[in-house]
Structure formats: structure tokens, C-alpha cells
PDB file of N, CA and C in Angstrom:
ATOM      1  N   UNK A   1       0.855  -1.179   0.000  1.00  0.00           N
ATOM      2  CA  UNK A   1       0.000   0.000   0.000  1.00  0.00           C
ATOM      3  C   UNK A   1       0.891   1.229   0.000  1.00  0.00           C
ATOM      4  N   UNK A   2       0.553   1.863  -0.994  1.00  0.00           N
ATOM      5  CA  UNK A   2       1.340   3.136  -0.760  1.00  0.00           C
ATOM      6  C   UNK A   2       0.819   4.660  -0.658  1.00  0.00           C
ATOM      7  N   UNK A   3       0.979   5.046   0.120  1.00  0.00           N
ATOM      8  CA  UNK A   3       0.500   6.534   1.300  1.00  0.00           C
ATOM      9  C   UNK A   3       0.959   7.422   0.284  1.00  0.00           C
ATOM     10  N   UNK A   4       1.848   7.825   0.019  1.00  0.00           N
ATOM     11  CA  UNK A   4       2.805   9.090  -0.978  1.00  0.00           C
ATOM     12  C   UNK A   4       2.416   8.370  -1.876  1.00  0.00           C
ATOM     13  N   UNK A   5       2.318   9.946  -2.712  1.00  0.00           N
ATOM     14  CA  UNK A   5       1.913   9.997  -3.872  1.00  0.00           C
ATOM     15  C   UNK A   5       3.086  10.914  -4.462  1.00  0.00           C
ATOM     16  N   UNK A   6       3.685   9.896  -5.041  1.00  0.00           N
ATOM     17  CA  UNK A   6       5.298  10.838  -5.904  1.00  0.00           C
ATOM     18  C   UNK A   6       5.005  11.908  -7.099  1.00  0.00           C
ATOM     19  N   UNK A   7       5.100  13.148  -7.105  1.00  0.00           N
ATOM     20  CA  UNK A   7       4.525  14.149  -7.662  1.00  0.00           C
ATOM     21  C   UNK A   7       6.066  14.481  -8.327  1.00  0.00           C
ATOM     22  N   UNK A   8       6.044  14.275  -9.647  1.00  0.00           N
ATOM     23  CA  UNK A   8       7.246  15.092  -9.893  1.00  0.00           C
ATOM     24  C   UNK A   8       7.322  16.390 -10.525  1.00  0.00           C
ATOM     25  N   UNK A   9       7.762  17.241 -10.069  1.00  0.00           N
ATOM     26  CA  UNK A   9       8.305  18.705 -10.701  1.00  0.00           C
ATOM     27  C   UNK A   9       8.539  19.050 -11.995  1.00  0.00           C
ATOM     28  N   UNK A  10       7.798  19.554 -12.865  1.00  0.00           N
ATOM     29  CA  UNK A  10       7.654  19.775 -14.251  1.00  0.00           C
ATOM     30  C   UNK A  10       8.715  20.884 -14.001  1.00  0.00           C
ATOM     31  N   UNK A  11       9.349  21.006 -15.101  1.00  0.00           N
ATOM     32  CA  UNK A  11      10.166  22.330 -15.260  1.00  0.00           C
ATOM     33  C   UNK A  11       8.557  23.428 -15.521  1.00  0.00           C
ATOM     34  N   UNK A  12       9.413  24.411 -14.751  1.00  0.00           N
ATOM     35  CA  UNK A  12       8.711  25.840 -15.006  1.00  0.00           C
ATOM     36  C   UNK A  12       8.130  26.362 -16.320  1.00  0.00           C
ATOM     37  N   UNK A  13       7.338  26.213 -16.658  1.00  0.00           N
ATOM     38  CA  UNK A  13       6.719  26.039 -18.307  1.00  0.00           C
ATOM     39  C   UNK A  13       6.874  27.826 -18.599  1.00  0.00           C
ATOM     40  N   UNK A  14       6.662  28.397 -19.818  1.00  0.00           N
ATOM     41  CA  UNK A  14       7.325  30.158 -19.854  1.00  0.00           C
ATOM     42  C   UNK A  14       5.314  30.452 -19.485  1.00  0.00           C
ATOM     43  N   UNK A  15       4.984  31.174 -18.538  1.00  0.00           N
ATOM     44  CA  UNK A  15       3.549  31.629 -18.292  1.00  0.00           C
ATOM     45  C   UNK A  15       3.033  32.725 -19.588  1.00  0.00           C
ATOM     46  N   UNK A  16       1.924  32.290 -20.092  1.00  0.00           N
ATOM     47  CA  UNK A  16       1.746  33.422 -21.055  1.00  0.00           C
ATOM     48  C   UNK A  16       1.342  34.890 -20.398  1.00  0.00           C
ATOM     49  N   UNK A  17       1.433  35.447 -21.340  1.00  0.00           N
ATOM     50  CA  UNK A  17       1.356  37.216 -20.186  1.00  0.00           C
ATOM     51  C   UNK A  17      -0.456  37.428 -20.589  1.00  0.00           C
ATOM     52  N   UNK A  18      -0.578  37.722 -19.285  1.00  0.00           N
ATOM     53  CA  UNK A  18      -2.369  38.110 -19.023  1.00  0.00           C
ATOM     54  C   UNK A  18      -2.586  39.125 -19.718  1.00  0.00           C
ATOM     55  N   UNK A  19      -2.640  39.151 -21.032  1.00  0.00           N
ATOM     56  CA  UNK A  19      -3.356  39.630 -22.192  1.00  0.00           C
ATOM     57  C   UNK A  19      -4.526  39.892 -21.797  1.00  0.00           C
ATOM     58  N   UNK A  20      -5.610  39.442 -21.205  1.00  0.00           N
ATOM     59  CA  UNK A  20      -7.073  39.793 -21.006  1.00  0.00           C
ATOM     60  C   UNK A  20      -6.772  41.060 -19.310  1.00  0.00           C
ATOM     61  N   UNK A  21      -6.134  40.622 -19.329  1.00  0.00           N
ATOM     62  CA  UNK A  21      -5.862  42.104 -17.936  1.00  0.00           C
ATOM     63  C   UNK A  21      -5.382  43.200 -18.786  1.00  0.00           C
ATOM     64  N   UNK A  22      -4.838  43.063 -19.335  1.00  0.00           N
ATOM     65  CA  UNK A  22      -4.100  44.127 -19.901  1.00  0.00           C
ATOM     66  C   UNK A  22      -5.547  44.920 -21.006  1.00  0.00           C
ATOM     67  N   UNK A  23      -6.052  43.924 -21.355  1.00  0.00           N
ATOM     68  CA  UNK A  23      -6.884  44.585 -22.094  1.00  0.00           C
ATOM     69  C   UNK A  23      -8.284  45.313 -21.493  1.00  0.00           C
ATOM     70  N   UNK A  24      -9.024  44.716 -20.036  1.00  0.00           N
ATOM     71  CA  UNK A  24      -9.515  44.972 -19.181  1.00  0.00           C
ATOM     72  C   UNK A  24      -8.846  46.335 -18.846  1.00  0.00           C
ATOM     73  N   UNK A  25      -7.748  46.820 -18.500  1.00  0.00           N
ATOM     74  CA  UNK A  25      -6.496  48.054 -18.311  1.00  0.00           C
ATOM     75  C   UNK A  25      -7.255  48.760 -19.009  1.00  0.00           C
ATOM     76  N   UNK A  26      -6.536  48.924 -20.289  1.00  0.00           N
ATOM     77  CA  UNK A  26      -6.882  49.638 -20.977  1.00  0.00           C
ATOM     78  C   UNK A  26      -8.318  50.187 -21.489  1.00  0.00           C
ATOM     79  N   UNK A  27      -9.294  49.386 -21.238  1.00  0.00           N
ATOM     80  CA  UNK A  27     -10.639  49.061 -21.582  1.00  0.00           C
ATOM     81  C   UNK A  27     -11.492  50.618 -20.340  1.00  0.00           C
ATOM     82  N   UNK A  28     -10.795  50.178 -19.417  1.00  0.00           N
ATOM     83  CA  UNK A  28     -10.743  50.937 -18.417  1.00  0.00           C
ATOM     84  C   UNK A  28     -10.474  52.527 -17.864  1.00  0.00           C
ATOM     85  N   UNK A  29      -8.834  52.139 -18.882  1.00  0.00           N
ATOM     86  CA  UNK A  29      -8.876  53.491 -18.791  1.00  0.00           C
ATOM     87  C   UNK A  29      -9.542  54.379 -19.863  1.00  0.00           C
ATOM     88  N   UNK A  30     -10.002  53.801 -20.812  1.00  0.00           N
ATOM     89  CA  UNK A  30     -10.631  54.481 -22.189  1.00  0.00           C
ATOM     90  C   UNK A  30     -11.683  54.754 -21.301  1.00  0.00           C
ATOM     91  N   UNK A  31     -12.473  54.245 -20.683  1.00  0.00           N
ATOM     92  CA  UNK A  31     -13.765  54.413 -20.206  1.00  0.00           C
ATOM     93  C   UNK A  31     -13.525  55.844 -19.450  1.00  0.00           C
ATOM     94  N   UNK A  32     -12.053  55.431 -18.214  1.00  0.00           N
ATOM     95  CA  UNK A  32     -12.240  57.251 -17.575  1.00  0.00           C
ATOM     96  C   UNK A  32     -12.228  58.328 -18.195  1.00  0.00           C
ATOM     97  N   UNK A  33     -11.254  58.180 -19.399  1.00  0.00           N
ATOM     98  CA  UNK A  33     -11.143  59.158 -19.973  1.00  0.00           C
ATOM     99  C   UNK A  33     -11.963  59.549 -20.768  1.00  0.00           C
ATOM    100  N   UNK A  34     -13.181  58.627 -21.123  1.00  0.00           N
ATOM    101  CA  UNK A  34     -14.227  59.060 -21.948  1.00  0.00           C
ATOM    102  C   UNK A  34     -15.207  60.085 -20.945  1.00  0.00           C
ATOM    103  N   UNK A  35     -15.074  59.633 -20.149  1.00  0.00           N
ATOM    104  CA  UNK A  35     -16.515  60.106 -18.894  1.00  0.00           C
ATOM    105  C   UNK A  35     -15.971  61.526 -18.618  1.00  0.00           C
ATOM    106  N   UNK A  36     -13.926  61.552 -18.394  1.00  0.00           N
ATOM    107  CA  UNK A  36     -13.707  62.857 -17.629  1.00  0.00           C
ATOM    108  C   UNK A  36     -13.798  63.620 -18.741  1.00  0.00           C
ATOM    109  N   UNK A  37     -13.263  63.225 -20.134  1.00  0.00           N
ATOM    110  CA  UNK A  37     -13.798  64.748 -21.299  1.00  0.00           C
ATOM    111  C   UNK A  37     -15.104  64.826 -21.251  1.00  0.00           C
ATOM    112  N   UNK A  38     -15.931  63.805 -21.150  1.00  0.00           N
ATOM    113  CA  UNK A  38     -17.590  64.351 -21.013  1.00  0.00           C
ATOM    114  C   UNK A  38     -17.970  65.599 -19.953  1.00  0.00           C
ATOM    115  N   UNK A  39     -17.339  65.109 -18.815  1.00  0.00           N
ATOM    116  CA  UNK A  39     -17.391  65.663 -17.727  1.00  0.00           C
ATOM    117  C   UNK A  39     -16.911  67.430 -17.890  1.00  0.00           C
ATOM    118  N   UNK A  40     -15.924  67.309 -18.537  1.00  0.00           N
ATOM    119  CA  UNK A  40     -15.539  68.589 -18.903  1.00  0.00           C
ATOM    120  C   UNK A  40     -15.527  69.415 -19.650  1.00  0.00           C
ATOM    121  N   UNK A  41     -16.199  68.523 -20.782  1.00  0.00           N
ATOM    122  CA  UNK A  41     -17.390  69.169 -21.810  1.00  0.00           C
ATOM    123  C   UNK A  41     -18.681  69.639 -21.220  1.00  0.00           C
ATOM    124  N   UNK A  42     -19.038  69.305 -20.539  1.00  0.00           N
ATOM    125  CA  UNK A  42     -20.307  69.600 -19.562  1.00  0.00           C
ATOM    126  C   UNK A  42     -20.404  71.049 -18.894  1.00  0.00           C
ATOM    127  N   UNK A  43     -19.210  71.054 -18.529  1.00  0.00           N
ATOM    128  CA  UNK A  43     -18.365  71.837 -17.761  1.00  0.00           C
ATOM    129  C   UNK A  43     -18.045  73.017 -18.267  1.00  0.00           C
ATOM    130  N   UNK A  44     -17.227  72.747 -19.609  1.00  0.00           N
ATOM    131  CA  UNK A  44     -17.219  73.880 -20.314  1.00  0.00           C
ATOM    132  C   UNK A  44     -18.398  75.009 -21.226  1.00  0.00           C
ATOM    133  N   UNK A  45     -19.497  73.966 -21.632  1.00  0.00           N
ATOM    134  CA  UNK A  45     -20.568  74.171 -22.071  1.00  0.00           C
ATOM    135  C   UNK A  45     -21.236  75.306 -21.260  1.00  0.00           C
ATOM    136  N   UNK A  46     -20.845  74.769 -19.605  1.00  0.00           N
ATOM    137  CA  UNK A  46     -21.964  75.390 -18.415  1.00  0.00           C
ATOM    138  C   UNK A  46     -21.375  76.912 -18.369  1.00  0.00           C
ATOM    139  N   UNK A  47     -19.961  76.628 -18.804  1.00  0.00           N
ATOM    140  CA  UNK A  47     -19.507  77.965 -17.649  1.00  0.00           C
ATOM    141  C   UNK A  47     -19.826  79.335 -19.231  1.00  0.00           C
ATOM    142  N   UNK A  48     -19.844  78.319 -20.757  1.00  0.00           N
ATOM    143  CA  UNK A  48     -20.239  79.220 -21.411  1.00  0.00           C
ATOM    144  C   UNK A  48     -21.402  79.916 -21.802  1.00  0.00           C
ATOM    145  N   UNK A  49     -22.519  79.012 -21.079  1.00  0.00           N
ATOM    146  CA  UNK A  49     -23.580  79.719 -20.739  1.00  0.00           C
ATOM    147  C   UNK A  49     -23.627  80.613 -19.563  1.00  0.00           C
ATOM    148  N   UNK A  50     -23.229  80.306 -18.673  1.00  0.00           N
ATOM    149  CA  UNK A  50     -23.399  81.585 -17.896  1.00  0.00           C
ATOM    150  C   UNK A  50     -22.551  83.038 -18.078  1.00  0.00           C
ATOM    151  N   UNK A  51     -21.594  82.405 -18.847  1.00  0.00           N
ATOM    152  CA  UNK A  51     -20.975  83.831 -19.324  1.00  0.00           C
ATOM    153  C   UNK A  51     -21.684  84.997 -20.157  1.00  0.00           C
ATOM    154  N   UNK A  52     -22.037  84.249 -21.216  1.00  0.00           N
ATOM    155  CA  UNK A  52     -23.337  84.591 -22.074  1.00  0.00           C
ATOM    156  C   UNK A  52     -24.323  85.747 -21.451  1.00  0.00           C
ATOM    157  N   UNK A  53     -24.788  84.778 -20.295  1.00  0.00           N
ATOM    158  CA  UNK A  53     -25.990  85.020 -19.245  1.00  0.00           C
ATOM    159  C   UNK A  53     -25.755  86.126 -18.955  1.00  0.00           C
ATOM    160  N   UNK A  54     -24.299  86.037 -18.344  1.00  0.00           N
ATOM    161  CA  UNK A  54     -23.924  87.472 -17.530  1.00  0.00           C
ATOM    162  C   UNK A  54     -23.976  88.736 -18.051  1.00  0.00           C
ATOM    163  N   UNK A  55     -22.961  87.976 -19.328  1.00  0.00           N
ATOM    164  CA  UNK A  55     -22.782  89.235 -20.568  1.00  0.00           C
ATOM    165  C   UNK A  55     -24.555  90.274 -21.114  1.00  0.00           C
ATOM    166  N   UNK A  56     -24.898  88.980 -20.794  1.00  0.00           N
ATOM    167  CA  UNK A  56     -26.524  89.949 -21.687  1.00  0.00           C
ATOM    168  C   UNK A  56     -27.480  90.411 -20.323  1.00  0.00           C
ATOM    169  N   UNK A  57     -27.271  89.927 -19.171  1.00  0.00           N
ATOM    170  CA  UNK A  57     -27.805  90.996 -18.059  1.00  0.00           C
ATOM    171  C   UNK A  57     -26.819  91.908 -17.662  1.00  0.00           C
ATOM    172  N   UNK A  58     -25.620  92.015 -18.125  1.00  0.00           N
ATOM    173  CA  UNK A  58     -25.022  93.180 -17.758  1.00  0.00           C
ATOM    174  C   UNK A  58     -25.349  94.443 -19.011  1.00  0.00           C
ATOM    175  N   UNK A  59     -25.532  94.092 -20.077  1.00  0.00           N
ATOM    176  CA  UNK A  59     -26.109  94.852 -21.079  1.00  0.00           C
ATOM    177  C   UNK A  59     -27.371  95.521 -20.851  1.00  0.00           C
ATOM    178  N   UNK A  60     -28.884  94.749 -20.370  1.00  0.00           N
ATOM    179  CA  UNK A  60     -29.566  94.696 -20.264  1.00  0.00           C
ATOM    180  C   UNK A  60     -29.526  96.102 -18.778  1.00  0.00           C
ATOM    181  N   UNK A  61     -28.605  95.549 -17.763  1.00  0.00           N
ATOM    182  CA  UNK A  61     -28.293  96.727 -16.481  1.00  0.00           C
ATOM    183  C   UNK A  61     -27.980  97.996 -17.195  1.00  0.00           C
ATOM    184  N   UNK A  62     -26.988  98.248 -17.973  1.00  0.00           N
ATOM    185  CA  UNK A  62     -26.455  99.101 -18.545  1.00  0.00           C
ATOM    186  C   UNK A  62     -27.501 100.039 -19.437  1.00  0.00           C
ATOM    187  N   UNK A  63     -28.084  99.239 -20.379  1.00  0.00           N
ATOM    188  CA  UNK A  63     -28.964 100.055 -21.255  1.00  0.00           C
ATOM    189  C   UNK A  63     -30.239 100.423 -20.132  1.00  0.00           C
ATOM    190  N   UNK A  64     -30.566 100.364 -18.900  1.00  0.00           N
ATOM    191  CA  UNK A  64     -31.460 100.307 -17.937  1.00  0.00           C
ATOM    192  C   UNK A  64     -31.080 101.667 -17.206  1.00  0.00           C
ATOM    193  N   UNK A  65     -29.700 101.678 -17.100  1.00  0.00           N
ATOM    194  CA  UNK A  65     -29.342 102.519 -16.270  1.00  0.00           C
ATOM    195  C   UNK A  65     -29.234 103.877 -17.209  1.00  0.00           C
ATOM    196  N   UNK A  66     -28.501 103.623 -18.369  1.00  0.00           N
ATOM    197  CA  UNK A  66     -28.465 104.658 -19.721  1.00  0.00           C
ATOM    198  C   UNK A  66     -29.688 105.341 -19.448  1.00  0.00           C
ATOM    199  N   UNK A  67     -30.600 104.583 -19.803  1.00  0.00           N
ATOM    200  CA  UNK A  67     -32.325 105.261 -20.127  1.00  0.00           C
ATOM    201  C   UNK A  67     -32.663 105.589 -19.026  1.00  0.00           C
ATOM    202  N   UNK A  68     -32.580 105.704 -17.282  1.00  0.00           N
ATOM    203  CA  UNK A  68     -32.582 106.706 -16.544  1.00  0.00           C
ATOM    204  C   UNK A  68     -31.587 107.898 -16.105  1.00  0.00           C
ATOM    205  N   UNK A  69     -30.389 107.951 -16.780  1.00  0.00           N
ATOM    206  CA  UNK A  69     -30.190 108.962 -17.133  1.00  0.00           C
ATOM    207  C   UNK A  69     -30.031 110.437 -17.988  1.00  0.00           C
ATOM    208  N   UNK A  70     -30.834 109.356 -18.734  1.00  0.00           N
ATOM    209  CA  UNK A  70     -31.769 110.498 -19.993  1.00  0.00           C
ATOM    210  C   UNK A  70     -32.483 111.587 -19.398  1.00  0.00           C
TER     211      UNK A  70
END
């Protein structure tokens, strides 16, 4: 009867490189970087509307104030 079980040691075979991580990586980071230019397209969009905004109630003050000093 024999208890041990003789296991022998394969040489170290070359591991293939985790190609699907790497691509998951990258997959990944395309995704942040898609969301943060969205994000800052959003962003930029906003701040050019309120500039706008400002620009045409400060006109709006101005020609207000003009016509009471007529």
C-alpha cells in the first residue's frame, strides 16, 4: 500500500502574459477618460452659458441705467 503519492516537478513552463488584464487596463482606462472629457465638456458648455448670461444681463443693467439717465 502506498500513502505518498510521488509528484514530480515539471520544469517551469514560460507563463503566457495576461493579455485579457491588460486589455480589461486599458478598456478601463478608455472608459475614464471618456466620462472625464464628457465631464468637462459639460463643464465647459456650463460655464459658457453663464458667461453669455452674464454678458446679456449686464447689457440689459447698462442700457437700464443709460435710459434713466436720460
Amino acid at each position: 500500500m502506498q500513502l505518498d503519492h510521488y509528484r514530480p516537478t515539471l520544469p517551469a513552463a514560460s507563463t503566457p502574459r495576461p493579455v485579457g488584464r491588460y486589455i480589461a487596463l486599458g478598456a478601463g482606462a478608455l472608459v475614464a477618460v471618456t466620462w472625464s472629457m464628457a465631464v468637462l465638456t459639460i463643464l465647459v458648455v456650463a460655464l459658457a452659458i453663464g458667461a453669455m448670461s452674464v454678458a446679456f444681463l449686464a447689457s440689459v443693467l447698462k442700457g437700464l441705467i443709460g435710459s434713466q439717465k436720460r
